[in-house]
N, C-alpha and C. Protein backbone atom coordinates (compact mmCIF):
# COMPACT_ATOMS: atom_id res chain seq x y z
N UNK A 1 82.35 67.87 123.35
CA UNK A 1 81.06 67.68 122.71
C UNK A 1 80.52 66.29 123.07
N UNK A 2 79.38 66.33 123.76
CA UNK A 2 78.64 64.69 123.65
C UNK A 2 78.07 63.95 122.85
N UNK A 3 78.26 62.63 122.83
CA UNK A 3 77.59 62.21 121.52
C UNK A 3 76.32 61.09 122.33
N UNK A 4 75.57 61.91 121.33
CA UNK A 4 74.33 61.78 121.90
C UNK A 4 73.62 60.13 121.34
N UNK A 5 74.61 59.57 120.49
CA UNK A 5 73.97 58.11 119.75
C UNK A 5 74.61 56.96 120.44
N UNK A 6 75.70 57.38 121.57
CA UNK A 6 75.86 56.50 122.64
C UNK A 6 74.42 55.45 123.07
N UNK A 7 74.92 54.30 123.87
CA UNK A 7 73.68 53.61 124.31
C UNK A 7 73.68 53.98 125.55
N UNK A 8 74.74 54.47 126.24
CA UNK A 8 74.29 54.82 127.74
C UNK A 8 74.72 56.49 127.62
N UNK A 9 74.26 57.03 128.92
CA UNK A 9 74.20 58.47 129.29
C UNK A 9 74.44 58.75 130.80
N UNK A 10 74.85 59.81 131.02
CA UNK A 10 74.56 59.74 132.52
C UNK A 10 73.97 61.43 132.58
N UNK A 11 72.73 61.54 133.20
CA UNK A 11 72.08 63.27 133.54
C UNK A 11 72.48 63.77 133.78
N UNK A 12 72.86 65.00 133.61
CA UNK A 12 73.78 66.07 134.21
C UNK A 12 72.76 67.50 134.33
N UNK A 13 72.96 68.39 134.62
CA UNK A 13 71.69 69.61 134.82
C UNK A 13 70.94 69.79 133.65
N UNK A 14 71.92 70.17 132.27
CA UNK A 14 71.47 70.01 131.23
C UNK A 14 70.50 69.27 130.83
N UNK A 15 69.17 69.66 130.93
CA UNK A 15 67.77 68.69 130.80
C UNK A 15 67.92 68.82 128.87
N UNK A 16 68.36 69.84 128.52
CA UNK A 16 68.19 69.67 126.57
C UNK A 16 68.78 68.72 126.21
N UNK A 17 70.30 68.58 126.66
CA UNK A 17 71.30 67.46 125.84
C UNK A 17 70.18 65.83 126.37
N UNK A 18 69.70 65.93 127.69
CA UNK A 18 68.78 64.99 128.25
C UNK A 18 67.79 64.74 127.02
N UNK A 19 67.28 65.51 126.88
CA UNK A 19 66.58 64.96 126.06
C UNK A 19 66.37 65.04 124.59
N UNK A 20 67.73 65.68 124.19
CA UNK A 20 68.16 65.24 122.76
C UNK A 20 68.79 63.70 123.07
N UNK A 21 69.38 63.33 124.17
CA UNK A 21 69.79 61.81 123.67
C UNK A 21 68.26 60.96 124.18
N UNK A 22 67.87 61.34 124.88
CA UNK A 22 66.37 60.49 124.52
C UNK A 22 65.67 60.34 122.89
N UNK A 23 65.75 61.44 123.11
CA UNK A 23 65.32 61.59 121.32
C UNK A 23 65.85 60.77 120.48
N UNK A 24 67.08 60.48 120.62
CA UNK A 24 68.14 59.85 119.69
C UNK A 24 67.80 58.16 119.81
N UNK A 25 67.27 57.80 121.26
CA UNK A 25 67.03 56.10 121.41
C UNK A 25 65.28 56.10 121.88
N UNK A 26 64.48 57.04 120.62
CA UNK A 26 63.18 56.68 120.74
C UNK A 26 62.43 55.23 121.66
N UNK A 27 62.80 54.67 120.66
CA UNK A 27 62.17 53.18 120.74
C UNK A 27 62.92 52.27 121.92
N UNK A 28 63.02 53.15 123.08
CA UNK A 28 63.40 52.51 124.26
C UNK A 28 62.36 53.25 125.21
N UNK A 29 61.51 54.16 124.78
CA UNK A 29 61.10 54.02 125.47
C UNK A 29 59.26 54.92 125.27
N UNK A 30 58.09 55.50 125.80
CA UNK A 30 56.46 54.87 125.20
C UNK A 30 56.28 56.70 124.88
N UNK A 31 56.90 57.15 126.04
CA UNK A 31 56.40 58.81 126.50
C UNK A 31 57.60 59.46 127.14
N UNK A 32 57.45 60.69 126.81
CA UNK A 32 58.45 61.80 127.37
C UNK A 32 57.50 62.83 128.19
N UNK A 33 57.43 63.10 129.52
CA UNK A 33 57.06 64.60 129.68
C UNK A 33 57.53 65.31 130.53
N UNK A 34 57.77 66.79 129.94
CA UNK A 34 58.69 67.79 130.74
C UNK A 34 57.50 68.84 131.86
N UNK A 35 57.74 69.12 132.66
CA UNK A 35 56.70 69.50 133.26
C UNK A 35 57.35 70.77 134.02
N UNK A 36 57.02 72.11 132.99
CA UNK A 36 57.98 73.31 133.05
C UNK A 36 57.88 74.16 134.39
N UNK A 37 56.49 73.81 135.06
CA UNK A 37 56.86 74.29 136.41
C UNK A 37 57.40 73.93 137.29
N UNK A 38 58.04 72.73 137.55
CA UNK A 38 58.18 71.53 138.43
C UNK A 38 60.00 71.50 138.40
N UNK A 39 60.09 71.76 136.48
CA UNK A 39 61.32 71.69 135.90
C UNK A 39 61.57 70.01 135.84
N UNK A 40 60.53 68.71 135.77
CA UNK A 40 60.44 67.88 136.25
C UNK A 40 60.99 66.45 134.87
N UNK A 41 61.28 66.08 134.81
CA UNK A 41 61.54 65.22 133.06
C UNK A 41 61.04 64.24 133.99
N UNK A 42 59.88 63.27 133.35
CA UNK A 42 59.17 61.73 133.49
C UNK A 42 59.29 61.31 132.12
N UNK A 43 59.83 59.78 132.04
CA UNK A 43 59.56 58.39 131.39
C UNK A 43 58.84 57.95 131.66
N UNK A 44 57.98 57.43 130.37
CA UNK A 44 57.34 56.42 130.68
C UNK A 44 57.64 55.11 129.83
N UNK A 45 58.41 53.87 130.26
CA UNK A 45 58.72 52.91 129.59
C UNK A 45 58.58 51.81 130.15
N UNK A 46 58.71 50.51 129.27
CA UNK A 46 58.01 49.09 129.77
C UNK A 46 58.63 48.85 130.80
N UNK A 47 59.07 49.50 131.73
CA UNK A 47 59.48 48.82 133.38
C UNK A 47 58.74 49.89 133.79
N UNK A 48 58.06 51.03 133.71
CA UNK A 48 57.50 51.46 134.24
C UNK A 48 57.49 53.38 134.02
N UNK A 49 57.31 54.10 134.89
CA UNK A 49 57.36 55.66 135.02
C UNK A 49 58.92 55.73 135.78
N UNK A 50 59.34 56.48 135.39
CA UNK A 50 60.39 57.53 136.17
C UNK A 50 60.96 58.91 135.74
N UNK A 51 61.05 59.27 137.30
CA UNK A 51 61.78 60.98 136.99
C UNK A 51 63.11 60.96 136.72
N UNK A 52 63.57 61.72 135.91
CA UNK A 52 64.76 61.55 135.46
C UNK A 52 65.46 62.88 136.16
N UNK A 53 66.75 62.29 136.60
CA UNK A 53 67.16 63.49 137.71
C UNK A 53 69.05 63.50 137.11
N UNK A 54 69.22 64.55 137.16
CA UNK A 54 70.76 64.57 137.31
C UNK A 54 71.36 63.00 137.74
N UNK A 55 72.41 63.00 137.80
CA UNK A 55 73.41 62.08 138.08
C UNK A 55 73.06 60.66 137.84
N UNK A 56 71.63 60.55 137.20
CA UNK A 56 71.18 59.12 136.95
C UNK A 56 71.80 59.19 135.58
N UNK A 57 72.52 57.25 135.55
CA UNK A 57 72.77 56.53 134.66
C UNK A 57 71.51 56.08 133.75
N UNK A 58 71.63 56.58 132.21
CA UNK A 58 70.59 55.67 131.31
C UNK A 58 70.78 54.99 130.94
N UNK A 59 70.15 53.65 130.27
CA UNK A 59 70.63 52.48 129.44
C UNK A 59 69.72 52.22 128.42
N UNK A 60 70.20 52.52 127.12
CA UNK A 60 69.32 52.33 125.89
C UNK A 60 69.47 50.75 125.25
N UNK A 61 70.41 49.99 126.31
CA UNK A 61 70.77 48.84 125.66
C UNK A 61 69.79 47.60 125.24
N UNK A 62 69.58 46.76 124.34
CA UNK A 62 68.61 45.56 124.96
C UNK A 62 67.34 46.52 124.25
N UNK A 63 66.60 47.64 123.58
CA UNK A 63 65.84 47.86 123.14
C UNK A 63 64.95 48.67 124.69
N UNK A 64 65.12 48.40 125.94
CA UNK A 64 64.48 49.18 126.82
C UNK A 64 65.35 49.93 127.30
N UNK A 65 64.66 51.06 128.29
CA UNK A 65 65.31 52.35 129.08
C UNK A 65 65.24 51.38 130.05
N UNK A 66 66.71 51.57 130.82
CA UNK A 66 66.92 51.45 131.89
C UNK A 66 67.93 52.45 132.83
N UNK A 67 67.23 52.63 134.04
CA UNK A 67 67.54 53.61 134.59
C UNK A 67 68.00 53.54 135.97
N UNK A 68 69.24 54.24 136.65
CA UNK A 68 69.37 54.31 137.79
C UNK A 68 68.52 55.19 138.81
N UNK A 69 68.52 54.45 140.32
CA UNK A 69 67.83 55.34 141.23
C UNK A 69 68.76 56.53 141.18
């Protein structure tokens, strides 16, 4: 079972558990959007936009998302 109140994450196919632990560290980051034809997950947080893809590392640490390429 994952625990989703961790400060870091790493993506795995599973886009739900993805974004139940987003859910879980709101205030890291402005906007969420899933884009169901694309199958696509975008951030939008104070370093900027990104797609969130499998095998990327998250970091809820420090109050911002930070994210691997």
């Amino acid at each position: 079972m994952k625990n989703f109140s961790t400060e870091t994450y790493v993506v795995d196919d599973n886009f739900q558990d993805t974004i139940t632990w987003l859910l879980q560290h709101q205030d890291c980051f402005d906007e969420l959007r899933f884009d169901v034809l694309t199958q696509e997950l975008t951030v939008i947080h104070a370093a900027g936009t990104d797609i969130i893809r499998a095998g990327q590392f998250l970091n809820a640490r420090y109050g911002i998302l930070v994210t691997s390429l």
